[in-house]
PDB file of N, CA and C in Angstrom:
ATOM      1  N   UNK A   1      23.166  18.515 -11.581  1.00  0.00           N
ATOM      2  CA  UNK A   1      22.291  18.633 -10.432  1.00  0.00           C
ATOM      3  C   UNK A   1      21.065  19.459 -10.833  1.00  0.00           C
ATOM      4  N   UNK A   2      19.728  18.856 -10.700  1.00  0.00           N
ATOM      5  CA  UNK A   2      19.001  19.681 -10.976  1.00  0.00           C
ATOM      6  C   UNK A   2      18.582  20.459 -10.138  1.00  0.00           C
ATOM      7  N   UNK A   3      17.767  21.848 -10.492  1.00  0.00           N
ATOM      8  CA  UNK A   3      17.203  23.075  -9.235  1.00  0.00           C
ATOM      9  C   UNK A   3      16.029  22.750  -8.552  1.00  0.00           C
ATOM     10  N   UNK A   4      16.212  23.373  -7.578  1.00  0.00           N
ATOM     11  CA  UNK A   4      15.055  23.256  -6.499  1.00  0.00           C
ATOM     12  C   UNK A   4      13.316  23.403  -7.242  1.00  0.00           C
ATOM     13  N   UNK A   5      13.507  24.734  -8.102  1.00  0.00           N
ATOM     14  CA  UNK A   5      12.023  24.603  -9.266  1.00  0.00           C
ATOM     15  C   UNK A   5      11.762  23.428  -9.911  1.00  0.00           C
ATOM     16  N   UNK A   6      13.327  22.847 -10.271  1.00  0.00           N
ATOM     17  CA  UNK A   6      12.798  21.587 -11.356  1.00  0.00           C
ATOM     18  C   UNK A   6      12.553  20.591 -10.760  1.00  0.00           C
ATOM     19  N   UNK A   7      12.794  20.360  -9.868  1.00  0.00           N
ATOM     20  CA  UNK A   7      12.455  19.081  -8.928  1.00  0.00           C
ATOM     21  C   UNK A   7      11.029  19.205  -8.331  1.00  0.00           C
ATOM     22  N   UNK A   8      11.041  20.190  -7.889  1.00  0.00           N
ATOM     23  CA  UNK A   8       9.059  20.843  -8.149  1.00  0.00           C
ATOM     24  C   UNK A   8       8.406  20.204  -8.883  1.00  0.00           C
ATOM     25  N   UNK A   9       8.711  20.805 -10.114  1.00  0.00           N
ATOM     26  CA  UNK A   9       8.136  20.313 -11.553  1.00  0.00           C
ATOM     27  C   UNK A   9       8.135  18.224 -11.443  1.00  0.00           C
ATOM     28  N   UNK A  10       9.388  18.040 -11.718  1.00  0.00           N
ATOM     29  CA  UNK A  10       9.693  17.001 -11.655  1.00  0.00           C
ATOM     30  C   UNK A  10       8.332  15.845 -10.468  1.00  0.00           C
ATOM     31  N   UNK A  11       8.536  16.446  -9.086  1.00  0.00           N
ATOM     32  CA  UNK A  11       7.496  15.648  -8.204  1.00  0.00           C
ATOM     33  C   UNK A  11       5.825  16.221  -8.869  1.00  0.00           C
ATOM     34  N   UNK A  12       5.892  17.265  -9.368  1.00  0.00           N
ATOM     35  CA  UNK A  12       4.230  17.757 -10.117  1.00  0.00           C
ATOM     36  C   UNK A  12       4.362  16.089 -11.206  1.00  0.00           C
ATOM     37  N   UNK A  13       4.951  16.591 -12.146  1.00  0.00           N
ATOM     38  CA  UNK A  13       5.357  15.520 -13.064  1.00  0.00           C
ATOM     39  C   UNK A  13       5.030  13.736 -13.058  1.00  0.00           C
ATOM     40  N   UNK A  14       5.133  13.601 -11.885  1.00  0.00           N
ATOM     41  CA  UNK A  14       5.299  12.236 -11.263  1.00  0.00           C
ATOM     42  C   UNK A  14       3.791  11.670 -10.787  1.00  0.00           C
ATOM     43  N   UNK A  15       3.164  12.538 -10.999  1.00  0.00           N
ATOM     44  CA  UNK A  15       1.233  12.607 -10.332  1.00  0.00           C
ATOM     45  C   UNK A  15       1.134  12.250 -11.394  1.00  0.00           C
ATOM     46  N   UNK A  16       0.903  11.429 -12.126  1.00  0.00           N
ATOM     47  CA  UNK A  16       0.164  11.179 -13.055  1.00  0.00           C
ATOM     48  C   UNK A  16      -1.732  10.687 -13.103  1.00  0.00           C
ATOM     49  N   UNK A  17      -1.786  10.315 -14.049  1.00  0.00           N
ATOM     50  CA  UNK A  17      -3.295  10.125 -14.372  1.00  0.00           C
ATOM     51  C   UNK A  17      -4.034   8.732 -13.347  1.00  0.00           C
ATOM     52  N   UNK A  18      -2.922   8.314 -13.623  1.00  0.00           N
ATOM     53  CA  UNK A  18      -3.209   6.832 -12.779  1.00  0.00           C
ATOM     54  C   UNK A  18      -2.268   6.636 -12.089  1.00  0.00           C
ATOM     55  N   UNK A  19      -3.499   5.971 -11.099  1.00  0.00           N
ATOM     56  CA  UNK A  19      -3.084   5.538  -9.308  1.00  0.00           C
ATOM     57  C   UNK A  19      -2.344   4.739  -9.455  1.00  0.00           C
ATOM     58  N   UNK A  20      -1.680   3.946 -10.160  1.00  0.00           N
ATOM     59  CA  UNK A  20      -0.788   2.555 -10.129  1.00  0.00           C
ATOM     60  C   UNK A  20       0.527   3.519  -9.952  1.00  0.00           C
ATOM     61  N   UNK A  21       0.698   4.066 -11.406  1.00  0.00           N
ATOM     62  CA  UNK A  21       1.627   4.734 -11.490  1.00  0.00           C
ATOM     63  C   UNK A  21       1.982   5.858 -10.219  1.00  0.00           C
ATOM     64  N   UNK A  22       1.138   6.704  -9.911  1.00  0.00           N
ATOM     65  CA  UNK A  22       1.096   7.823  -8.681  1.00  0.00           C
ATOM     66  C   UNK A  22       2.105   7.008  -7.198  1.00  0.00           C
ATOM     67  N   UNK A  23       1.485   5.634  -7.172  1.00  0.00           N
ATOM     68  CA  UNK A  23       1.923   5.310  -5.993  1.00  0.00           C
ATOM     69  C   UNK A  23       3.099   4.846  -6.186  1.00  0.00           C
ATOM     70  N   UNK A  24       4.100   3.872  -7.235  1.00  0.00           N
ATOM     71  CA  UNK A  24       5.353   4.048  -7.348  1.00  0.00           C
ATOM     72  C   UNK A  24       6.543   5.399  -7.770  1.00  0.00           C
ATOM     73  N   UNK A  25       5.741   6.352  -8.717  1.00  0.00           N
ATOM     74  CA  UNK A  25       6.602   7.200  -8.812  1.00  0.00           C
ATOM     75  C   UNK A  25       6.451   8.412  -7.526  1.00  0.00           C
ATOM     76  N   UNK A  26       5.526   8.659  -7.414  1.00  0.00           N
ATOM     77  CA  UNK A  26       5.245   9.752  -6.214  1.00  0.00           C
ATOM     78  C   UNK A  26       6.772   9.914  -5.280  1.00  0.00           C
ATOM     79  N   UNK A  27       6.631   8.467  -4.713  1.00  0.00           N
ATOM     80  CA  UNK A  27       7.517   7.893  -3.486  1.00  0.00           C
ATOM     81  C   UNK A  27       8.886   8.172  -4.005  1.00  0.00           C
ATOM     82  N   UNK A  28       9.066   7.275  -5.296  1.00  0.00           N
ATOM     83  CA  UNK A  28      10.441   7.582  -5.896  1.00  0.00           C
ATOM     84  C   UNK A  28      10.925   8.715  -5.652  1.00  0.00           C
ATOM     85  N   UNK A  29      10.122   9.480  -6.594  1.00  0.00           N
ATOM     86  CA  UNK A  29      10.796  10.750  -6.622  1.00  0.00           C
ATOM     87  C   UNK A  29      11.152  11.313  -5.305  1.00  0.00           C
ATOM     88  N   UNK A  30      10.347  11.205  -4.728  1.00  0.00           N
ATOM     89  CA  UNK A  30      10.415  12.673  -3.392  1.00  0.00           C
ATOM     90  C   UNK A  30      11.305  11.842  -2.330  1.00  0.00           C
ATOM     91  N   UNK A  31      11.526  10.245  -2.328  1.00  0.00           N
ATOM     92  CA  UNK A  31      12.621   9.836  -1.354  1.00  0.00           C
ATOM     93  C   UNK A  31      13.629   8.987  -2.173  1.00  0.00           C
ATOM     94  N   UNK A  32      13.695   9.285  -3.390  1.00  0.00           N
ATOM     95  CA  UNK A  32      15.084   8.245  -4.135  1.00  0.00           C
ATOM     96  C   UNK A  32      16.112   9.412  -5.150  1.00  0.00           C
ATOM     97  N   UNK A  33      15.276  10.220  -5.932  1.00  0.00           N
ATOM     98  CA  UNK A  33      15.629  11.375  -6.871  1.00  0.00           C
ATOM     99  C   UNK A  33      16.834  12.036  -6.979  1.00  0.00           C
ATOM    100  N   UNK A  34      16.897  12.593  -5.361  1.00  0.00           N
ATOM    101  CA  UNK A  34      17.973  13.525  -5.222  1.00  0.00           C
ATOM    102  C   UNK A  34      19.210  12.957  -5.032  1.00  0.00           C
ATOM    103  N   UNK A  35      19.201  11.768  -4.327  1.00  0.00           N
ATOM    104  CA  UNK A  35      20.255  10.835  -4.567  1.00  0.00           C
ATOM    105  C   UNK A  35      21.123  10.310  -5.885  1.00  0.00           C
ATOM    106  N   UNK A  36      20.196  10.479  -6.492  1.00  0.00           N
ATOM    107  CA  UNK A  36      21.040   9.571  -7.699  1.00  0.00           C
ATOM    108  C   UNK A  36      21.601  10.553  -8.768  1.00  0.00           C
ATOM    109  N   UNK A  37      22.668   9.993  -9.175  1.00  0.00           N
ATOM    110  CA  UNK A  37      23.362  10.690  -9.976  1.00  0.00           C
ATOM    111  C   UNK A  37      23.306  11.872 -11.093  1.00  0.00           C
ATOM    112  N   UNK A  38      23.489  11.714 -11.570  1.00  0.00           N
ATOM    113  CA  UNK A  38      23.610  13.601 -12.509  1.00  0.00           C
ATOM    114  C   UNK A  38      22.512  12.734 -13.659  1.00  0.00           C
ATOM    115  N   UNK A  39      23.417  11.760 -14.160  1.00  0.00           N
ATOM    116  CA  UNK A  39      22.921  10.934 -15.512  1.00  0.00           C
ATOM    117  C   UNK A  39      22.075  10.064 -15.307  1.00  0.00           C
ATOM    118  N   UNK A  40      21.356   9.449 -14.236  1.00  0.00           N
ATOM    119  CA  UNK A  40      20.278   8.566 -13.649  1.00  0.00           C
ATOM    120  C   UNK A  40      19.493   9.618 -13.287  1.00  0.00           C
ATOM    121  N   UNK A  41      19.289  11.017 -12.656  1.00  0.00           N
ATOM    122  CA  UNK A  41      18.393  11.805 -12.703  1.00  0.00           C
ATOM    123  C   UNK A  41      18.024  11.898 -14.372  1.00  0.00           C
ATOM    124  N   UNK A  42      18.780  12.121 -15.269  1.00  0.00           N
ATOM    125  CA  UNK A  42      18.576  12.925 -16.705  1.00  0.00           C
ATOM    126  C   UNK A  42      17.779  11.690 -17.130  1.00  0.00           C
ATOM    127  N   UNK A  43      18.211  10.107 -17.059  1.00  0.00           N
ATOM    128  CA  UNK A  43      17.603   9.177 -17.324  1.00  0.00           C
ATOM    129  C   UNK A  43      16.132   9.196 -16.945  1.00  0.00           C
ATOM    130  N   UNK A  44      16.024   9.625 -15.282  1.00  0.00           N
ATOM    131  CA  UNK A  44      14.872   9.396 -14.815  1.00  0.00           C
ATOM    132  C   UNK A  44      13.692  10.568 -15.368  1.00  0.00           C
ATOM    133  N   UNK A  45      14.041  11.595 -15.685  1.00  0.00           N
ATOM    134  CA  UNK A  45      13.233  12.694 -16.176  1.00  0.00           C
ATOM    135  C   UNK A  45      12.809  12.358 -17.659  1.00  0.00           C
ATOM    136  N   UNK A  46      13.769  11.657 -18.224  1.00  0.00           N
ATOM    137  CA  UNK A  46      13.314  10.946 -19.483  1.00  0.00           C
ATOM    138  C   UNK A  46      11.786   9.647 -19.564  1.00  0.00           C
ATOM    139  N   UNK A  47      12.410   8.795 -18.640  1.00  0.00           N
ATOM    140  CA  UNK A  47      11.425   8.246 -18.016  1.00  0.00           C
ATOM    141  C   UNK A  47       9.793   9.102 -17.806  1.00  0.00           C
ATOM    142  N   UNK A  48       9.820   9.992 -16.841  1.00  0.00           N
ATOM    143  CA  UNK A  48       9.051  10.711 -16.694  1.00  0.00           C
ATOM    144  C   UNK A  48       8.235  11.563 -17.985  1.00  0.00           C
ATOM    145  N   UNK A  49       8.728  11.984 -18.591  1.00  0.00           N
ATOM    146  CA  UNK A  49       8.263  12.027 -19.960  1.00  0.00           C
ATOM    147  C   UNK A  49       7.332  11.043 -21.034  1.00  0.00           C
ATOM    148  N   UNK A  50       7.672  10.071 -20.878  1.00  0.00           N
ATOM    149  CA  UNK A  50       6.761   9.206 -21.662  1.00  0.00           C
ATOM    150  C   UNK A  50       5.356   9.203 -21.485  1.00  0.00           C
ATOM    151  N   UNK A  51       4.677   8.606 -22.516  1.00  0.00           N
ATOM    152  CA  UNK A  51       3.332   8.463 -22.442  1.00  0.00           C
ATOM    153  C   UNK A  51       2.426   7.129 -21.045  1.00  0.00           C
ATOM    154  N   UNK A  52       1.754   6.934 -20.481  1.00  0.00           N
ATOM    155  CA  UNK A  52       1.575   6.247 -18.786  1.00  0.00           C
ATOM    156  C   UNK A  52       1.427   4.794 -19.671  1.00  0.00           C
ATOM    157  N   UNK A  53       0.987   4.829 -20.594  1.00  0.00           N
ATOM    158  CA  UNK A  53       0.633   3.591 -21.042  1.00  0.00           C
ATOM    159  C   UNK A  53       2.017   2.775 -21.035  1.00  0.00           C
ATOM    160  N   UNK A  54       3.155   3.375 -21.551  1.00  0.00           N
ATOM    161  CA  UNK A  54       3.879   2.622 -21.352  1.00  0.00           C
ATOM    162  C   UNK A  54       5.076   2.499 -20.866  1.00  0.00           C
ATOM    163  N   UNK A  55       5.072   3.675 -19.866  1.00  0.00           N
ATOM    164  CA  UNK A  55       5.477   3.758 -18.318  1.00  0.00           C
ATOM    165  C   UNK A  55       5.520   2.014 -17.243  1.00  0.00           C
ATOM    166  N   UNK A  56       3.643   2.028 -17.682  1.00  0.00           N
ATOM    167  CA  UNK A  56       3.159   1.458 -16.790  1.00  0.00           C
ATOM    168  C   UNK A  56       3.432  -0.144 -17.661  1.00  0.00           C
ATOM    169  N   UNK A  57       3.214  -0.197 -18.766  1.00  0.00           N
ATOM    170  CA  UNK A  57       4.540  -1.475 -19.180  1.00  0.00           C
ATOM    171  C   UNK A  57       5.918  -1.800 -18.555  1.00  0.00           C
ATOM    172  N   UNK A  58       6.249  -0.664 -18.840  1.00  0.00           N
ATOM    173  CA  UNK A  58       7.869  -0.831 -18.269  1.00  0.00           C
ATOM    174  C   UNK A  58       7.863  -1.401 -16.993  1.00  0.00           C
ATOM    175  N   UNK A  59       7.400  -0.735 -15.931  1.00  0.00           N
ATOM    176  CA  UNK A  59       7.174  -0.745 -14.720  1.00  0.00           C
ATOM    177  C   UNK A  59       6.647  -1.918 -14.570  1.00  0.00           C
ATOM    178  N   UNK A  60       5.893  -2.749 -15.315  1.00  0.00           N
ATOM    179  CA  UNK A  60       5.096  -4.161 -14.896  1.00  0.00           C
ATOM    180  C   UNK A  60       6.193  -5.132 -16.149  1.00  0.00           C
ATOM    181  N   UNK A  61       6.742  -5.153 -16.295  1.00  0.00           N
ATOM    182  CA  UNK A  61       7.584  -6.040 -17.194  1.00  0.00           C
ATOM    183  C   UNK A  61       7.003  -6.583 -18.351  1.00  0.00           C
ATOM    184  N   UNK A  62       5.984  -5.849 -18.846  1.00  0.00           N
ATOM    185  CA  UNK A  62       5.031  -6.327 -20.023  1.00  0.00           C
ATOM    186  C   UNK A  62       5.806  -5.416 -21.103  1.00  0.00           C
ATOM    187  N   UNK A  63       7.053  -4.463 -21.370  1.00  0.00           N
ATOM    188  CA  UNK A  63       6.893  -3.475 -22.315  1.00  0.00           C
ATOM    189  C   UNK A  63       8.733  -3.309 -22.159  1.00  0.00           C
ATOM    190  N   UNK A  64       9.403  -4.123 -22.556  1.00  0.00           N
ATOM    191  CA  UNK A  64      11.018  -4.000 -22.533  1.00  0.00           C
ATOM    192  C   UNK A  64      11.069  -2.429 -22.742  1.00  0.00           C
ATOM    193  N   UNK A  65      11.696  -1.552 -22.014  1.00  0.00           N
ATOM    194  CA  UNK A  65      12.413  -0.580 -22.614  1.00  0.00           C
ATOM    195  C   UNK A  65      13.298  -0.449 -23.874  1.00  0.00           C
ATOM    196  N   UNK A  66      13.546   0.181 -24.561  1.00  0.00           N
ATOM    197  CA  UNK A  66      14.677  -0.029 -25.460  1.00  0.00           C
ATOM    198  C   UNK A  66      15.788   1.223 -24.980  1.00  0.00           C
ATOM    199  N   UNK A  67      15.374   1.459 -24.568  1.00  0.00           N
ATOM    200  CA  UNK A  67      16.669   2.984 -23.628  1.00  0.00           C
ATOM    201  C   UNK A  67      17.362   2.222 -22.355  1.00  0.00           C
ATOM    202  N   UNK A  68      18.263   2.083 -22.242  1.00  0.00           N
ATOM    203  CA  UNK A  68      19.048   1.212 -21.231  1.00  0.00           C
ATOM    204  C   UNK A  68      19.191   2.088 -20.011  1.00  0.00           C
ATOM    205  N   UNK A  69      19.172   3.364 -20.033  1.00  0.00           N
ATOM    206  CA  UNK A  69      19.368   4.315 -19.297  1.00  0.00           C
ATOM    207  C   UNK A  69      17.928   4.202 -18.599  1.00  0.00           C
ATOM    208  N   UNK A  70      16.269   4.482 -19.365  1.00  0.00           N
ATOM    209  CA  UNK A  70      15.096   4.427 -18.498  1.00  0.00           C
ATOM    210  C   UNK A  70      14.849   3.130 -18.382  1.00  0.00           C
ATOM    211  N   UNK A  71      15.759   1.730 -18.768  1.00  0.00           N
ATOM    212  CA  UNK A  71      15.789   0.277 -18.240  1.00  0.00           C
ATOM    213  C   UNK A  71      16.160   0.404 -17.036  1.00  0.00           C
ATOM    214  N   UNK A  72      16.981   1.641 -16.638  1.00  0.00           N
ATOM    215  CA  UNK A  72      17.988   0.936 -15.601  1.00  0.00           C
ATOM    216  C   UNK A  72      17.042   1.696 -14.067  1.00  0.00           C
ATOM    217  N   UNK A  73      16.633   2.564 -15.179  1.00  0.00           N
ATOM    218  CA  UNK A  73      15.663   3.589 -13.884  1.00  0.00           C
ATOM    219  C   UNK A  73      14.497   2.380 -13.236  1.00  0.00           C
ATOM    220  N   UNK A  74      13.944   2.359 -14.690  1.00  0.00           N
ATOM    221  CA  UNK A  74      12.609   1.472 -13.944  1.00  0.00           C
ATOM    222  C   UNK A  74      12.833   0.210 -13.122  1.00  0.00           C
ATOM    223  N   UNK A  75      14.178  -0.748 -13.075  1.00  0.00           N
ATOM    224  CA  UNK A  75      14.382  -0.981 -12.189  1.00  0.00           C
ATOM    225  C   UNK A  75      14.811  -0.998 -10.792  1.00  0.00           C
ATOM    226  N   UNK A  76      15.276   0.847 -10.585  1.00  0.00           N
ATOM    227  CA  UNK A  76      15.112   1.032  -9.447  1.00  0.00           C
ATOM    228  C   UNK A  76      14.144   1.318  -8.714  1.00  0.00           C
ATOM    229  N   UNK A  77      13.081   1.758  -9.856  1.00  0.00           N
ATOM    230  CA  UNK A  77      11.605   2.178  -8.685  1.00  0.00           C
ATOM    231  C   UNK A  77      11.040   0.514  -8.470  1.00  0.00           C
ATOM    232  N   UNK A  78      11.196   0.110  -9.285  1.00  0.00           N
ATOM    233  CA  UNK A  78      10.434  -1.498  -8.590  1.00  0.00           C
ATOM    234  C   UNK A  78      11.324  -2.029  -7.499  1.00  0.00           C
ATOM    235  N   UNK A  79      12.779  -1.601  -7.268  1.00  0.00           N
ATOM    236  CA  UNK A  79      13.416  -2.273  -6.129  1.00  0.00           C
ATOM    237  C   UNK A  79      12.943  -1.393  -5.167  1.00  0.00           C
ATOM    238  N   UNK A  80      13.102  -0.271  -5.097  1.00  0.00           N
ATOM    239  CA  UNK A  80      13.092   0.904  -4.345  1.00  0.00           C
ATOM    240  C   UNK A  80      11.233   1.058  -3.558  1.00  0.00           C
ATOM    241  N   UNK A  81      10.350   0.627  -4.420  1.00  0.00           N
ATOM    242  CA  UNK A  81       8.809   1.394  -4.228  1.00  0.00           C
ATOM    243  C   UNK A  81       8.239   0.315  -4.790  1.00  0.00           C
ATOM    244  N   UNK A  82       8.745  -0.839  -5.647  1.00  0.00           N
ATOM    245  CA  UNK A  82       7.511  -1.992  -5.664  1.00  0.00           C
ATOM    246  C   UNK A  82       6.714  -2.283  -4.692  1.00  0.00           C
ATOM    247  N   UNK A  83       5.805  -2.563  -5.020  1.00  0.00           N
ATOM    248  CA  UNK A  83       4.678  -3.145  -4.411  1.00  0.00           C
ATOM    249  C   UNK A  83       4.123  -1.972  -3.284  1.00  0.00           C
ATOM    250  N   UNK A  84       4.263  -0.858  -3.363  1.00  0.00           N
ATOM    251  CA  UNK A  84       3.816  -0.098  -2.556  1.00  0.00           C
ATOM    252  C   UNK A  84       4.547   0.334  -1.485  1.00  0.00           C
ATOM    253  N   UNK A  85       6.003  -0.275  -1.228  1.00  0.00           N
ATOM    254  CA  UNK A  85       6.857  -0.209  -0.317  1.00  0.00           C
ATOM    255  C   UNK A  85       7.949   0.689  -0.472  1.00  0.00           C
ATOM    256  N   UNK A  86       8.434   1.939   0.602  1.00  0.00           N
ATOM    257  CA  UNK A  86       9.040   2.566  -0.271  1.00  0.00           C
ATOM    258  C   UNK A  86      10.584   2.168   0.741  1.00  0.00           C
ATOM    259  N   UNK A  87      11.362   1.936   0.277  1.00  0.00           N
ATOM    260  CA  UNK A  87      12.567   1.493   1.466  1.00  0.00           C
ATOM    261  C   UNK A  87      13.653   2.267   1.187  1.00  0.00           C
TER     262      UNK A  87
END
């Protein structure tokens, strides 16, 4: 479980440089995050880490992951916050 600071960090984290990205992860994080598991959070902070360029691959299906763990993430923010929708 992560702490109340790191999840701070974590939604700071999630602002990135670009608006594409800002508007699916923003949402994620702050209404999907706390929900998910111990090892799908650790996945997702991994995720979060990468460079936007190819974040924003992943996220648009142009850039296979090779981590099955931030595969499995990035398909929850596209179910979860595709297209701008956060459900």
């Amino acid at each position: 479980m992560i702490s109340e600071v790191d999840y701070k960090r974590l939604v700071w984290h999630s602002r990135r440089g670009m608006l594409e990205l800002d508007v699916l992860l923003g949402p994620f994080t702050e209404h999907h995050f706390k929900s998910l598991s111990d090892e799908d959070q650790a996945h997702y902070v991994r995720l979060i880490a990468a460079e936007d360029a190819d974040i924003w691959g992943w996220l648009q299906g142009t850039l296979p992951p090779e981590d099955a763990g931030i595969a499995r993430l990035v398909a929850m923010v596209n179910e979860k916050v595709g297209a701008g929708q956060v459900k």
